[in-house]
N, C-alpha and C. Protein backbone atom coordinates (compact mmCIF):
# COMPACT_ATOMS: atom_id res chain seq x y z
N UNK A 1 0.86 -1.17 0.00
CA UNK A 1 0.00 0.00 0.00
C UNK A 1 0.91 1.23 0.00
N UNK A 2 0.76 2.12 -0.81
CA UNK A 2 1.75 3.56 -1.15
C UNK A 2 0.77 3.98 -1.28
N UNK A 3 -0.13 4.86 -0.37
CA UNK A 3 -0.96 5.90 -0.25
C UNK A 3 -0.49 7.18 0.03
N UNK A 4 -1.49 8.04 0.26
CA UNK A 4 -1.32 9.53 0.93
C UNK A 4 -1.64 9.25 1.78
N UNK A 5 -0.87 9.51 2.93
CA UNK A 5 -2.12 9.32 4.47
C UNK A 5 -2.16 11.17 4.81
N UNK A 6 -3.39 11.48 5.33
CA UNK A 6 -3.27 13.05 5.82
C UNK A 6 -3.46 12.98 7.60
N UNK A 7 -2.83 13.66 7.98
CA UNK A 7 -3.11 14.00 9.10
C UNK A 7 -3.29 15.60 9.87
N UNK A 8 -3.46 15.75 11.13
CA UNK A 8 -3.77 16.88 11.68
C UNK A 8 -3.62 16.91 12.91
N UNK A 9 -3.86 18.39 13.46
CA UNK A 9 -3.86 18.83 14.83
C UNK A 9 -5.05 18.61 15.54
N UNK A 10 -5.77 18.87 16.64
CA UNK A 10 -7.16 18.52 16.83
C UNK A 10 -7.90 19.96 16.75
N UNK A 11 -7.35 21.37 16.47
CA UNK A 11 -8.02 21.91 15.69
C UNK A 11 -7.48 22.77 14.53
N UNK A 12 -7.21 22.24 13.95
CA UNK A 12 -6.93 21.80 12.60
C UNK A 12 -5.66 22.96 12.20
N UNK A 13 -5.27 23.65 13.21
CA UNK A 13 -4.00 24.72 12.37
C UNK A 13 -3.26 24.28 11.35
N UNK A 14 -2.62 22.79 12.37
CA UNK A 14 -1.58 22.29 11.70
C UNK A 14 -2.24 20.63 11.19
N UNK A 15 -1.72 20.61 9.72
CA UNK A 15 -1.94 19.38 9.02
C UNK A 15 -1.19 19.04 8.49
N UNK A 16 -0.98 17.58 7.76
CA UNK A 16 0.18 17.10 7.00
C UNK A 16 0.20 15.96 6.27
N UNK A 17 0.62 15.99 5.05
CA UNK A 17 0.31 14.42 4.27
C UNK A 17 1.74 13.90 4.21
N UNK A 18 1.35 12.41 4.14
CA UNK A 18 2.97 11.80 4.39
C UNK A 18 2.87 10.58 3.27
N UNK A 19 3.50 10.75 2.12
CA UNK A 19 3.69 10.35 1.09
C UNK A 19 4.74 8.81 1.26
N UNK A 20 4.92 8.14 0.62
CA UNK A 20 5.25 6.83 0.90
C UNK A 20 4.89 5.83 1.38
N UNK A 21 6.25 4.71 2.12
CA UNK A 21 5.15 3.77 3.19
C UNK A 21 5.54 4.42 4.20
N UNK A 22 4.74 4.29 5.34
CA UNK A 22 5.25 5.03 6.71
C UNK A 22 5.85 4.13 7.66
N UNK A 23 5.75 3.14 7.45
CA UNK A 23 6.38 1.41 8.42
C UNK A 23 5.73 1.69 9.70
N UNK A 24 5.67 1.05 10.53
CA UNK A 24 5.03 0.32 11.69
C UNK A 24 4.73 1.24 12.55
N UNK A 25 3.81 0.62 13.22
CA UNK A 25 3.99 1.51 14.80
C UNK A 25 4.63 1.36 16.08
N UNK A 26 5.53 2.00 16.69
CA UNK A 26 6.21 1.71 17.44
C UNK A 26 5.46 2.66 18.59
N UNK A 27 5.39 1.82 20.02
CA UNK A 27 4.82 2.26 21.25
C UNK A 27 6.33 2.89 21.95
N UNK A 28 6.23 4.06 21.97
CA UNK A 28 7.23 4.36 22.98
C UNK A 28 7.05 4.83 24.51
N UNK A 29 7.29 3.77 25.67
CA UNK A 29 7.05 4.29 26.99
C UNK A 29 8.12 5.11 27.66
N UNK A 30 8.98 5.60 26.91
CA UNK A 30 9.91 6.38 27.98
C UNK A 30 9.19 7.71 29.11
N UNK A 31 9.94 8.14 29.63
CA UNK A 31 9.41 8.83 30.82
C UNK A 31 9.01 10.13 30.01
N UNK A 32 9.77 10.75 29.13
CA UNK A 32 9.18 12.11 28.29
C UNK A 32 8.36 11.52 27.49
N UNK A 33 7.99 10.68 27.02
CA UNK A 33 6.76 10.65 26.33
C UNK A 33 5.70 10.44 26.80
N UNK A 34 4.99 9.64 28.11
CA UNK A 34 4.23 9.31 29.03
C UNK A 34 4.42 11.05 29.72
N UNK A 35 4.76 11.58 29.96
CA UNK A 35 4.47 12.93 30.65
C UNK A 35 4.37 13.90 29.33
N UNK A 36 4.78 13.85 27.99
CA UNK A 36 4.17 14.69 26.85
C UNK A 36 2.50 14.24 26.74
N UNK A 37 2.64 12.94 26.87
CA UNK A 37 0.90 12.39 26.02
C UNK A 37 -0.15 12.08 27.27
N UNK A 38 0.53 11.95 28.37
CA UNK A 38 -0.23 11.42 29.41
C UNK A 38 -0.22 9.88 29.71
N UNK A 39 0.47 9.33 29.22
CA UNK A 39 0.59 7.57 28.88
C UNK A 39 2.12 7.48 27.78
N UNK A 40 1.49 6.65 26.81
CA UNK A 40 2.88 6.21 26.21
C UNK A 40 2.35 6.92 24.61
N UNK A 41 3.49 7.14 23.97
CA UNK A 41 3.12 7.46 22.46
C UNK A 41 3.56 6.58 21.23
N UNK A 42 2.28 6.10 20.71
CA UNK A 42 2.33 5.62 19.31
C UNK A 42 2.25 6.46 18.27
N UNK A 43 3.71 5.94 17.41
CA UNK A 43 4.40 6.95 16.08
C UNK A 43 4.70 5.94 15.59
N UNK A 44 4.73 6.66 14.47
CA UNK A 44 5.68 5.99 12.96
C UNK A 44 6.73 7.20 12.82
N UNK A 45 7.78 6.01 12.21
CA UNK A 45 9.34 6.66 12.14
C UNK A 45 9.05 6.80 10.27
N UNK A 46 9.76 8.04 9.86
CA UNK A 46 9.51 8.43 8.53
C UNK A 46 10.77 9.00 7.96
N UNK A 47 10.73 9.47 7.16
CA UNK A 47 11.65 10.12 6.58
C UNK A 47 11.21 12.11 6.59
N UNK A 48 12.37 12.82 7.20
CA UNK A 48 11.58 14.07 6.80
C UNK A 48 11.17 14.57 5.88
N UNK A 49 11.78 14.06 4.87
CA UNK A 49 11.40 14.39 3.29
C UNK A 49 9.71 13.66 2.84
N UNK A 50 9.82 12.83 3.73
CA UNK A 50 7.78 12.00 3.29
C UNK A 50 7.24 12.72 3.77
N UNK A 51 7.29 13.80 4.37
CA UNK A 51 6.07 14.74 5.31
C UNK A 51 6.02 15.92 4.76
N UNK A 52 4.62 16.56 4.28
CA UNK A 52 4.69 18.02 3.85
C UNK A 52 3.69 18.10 5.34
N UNK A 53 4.21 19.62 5.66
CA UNK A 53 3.65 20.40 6.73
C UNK A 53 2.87 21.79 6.29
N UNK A 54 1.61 21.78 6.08
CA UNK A 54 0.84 22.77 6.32
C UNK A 54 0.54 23.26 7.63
N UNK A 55 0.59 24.63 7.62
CA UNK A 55 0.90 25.43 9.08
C UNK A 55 1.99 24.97 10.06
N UNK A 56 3.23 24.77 8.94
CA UNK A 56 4.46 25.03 10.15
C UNK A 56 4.74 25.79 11.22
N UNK A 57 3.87 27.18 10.62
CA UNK A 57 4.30 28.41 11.83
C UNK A 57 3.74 28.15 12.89
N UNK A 58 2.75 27.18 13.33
CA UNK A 58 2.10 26.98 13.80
C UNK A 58 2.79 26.05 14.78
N UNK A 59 3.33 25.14 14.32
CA UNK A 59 4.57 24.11 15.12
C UNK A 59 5.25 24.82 16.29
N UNK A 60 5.26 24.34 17.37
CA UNK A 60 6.28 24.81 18.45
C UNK A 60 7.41 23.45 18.62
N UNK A 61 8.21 23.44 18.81
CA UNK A 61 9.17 22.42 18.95
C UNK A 61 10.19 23.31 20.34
N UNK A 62 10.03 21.92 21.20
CA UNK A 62 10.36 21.43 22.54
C UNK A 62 11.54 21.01 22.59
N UNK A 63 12.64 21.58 22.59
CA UNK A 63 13.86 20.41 22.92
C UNK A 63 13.89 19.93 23.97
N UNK A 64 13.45 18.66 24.18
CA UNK A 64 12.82 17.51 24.94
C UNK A 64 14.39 17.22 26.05
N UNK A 65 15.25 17.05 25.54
CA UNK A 65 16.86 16.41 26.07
C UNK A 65 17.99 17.13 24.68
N UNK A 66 19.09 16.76 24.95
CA UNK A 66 20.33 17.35 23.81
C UNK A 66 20.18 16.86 22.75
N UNK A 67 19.60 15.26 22.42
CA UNK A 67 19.36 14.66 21.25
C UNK A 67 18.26 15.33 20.57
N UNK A 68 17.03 15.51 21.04
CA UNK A 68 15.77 15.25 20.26
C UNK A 68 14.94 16.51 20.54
N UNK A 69 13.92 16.95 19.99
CA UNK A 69 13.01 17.81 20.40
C UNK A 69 11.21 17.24 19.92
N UNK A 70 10.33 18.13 20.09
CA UNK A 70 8.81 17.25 19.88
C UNK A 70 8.08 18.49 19.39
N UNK A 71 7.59 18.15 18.48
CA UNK A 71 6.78 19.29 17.92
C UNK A 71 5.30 19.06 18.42
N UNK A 72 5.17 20.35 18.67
CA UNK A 72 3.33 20.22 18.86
C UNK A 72 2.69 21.57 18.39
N UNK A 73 1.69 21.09 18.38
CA UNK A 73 0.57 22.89 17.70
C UNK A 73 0.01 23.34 19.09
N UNK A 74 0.74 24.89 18.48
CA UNK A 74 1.49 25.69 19.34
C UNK A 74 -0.56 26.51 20.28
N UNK A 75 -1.30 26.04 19.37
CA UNK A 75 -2.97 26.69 19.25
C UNK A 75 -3.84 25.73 20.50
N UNK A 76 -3.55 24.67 19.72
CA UNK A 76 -4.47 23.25 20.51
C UNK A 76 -3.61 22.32 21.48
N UNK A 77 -2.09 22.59 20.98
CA UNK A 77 -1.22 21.63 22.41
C UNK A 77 -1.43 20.01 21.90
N UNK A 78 -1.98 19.45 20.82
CA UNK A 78 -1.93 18.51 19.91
C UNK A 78 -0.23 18.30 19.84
N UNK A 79 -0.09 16.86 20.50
CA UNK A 79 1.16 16.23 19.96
C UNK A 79 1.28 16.00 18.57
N UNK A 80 2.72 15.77 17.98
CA UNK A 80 2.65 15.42 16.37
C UNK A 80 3.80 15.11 16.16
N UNK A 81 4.99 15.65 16.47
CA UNK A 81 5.95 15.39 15.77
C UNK A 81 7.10 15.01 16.34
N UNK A 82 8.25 13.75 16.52
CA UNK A 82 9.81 13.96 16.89
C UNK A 82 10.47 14.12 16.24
N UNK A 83 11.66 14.77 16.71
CA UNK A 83 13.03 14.43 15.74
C UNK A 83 14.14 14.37 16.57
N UNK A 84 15.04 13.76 16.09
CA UNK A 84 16.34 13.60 16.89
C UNK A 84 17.34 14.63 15.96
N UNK A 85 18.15 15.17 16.66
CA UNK A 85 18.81 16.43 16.71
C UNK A 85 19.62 15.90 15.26
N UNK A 86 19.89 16.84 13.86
CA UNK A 86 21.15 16.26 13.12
C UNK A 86 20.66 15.22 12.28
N UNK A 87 19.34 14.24 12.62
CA UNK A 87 18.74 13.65 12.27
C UNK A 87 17.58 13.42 10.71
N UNK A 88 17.77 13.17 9.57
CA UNK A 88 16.84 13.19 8.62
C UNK A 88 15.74 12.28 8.82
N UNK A 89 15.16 12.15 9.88
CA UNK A 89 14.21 11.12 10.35
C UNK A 89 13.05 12.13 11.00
N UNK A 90 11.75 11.74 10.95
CA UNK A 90 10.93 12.70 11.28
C UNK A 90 9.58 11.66 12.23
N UNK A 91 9.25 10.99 13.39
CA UNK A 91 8.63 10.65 13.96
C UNK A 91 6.89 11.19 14.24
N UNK A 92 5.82 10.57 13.59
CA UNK A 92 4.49 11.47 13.43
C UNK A 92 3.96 10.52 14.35
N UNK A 93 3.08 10.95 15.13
CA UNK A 93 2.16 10.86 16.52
C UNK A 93 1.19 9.85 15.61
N UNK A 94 0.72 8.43 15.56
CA UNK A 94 0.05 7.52 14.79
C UNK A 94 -1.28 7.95 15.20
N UNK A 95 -1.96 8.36 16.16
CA UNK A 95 -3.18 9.26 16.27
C UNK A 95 -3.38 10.31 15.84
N UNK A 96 -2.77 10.96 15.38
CA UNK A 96 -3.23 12.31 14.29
C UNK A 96 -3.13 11.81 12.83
N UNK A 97 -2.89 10.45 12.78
CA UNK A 97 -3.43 10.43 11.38
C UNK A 97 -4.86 10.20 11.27
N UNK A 98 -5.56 10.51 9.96
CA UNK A 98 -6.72 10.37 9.80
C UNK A 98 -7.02 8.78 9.31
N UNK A 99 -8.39 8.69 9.77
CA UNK A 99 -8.56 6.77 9.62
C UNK A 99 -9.19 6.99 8.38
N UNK A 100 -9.34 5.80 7.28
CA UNK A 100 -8.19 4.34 8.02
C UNK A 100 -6.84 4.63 7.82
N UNK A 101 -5.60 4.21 8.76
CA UNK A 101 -4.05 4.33 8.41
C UNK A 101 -3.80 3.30 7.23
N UNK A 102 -4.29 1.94 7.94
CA UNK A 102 -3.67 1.37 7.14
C UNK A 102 -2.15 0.48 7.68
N UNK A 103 -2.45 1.14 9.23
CA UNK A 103 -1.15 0.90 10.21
C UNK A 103 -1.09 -0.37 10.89
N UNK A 104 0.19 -1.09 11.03
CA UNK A 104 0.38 -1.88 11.73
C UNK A 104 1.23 -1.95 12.66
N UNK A 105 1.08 -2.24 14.22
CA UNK A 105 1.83 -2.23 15.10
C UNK A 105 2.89 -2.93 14.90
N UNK A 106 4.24 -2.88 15.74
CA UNK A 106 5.43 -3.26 15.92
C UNK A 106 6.01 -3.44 17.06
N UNK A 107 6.21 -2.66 17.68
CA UNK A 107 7.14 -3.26 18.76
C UNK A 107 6.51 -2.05 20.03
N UNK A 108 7.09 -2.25 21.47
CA UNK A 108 7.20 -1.33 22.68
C UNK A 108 8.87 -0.89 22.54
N UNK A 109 8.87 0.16 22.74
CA UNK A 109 10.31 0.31 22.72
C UNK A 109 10.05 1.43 24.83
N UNK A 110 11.36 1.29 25.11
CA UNK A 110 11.62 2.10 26.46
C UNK A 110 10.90 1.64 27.61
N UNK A 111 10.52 0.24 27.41
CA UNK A 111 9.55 -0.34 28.44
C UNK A 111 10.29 -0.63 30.01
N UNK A 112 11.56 -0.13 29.81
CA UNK A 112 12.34 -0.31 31.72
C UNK A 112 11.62 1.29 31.70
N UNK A 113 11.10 1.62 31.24
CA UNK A 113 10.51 3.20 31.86
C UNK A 113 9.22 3.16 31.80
N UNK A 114 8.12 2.35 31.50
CA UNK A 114 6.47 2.43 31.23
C UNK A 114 5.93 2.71 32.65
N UNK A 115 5.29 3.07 32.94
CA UNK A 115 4.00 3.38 34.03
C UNK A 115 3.67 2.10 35.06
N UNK A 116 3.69 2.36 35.61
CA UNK A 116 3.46 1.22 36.67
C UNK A 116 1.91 0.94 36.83
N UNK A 117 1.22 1.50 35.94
CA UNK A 117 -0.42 1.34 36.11
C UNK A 117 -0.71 0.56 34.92
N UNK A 118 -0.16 0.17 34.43
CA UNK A 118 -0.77 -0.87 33.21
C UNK A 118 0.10 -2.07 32.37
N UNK A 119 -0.36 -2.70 31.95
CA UNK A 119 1.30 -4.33 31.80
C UNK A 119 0.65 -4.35 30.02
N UNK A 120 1.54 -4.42 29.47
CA UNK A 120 1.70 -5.02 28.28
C UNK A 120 1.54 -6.49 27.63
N UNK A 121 0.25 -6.74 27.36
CA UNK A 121 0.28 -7.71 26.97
C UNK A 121 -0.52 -8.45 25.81
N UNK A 122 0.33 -7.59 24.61
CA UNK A 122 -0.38 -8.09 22.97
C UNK A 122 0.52 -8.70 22.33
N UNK A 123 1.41 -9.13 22.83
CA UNK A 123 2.24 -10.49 22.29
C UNK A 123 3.59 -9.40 21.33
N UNK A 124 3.34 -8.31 21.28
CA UNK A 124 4.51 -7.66 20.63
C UNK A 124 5.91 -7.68 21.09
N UNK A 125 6.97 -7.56 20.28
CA UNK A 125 8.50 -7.03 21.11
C UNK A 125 8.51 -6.27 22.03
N UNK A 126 9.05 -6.27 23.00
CA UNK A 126 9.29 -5.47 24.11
C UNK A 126 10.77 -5.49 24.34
N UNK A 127 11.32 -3.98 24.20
CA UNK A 127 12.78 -3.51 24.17
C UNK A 127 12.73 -2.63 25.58
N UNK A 128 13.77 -2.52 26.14
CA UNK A 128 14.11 -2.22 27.57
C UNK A 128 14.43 -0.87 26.79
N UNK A 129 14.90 -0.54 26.24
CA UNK A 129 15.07 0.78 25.54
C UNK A 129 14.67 0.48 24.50
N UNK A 130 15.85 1.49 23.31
CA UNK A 130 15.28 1.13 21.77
C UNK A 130 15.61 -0.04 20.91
N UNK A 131 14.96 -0.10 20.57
CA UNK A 131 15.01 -1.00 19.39
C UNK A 131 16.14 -1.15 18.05
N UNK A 132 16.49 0.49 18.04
CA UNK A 132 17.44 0.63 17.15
C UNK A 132 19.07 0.62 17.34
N UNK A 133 20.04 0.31 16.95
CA UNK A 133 21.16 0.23 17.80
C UNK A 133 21.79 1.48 17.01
């Protein structure tokens, strides 16, 4: 499947279509993402070049730690975006896309950091950190 997927903010400043495949969904529980989303955040890892951004100005970006920062709309406080610092990789929030994705889960990544209020258990990978080396 090589669709357009579109997505958005929850009121609507900021939108964005992401051209290509977008690959999996990855659950990330680290401690900044569970205190950005309120829980853990499901994204797809992309390329920055697959993403056009309507209402960039609109984007606030967070430098989260020295590596990475998190974009969100700066209007509604709508999560949306990571990136790691130096990085041509662009991380989109898998709930601001519009249904159907078309998405399939993948893995937990940062699970020595998840919440102590809820256990994982859909048979996926589970990485103590990341997944990626």
């Amino acid at each position: 499947m090589n669709e357009l997927r579109q997505g958005r903010c929850l009121c609507g400043a900021v939108s964005y279509s992401v051209a290509g495949e977008p690959g999996s969904v990855r659950y990330c529980h680290c401690t900044m993402c569970r205190r950005q989303t309120g829980h853990f955040l499901a994204a797809i890892s992309l390329k920055a070049e697959q993403v056009k951004i309507d209402g960039a100005e609109v984007v606030t970006w967070y430098e989260s730690s020295d590596e990475a920062e998190r974009g969100f709309c700066a209007r509604c406080g709508s999560v949306l975006f990571w990136r790691e610092k130096g990085s041509e990789g662009l991380a989109v929030a898998a709930g601001s896309l519009d249904l159907p994705t078309g998405l399939k889960s993948e893995a937990h990544i940062f699970v020595a950091d998840k919440g102590d209020y809820y256990e994982i258990n859909d048979g996926l990978p589970q990485y103590a950190e990341s997944d990626v080396s």
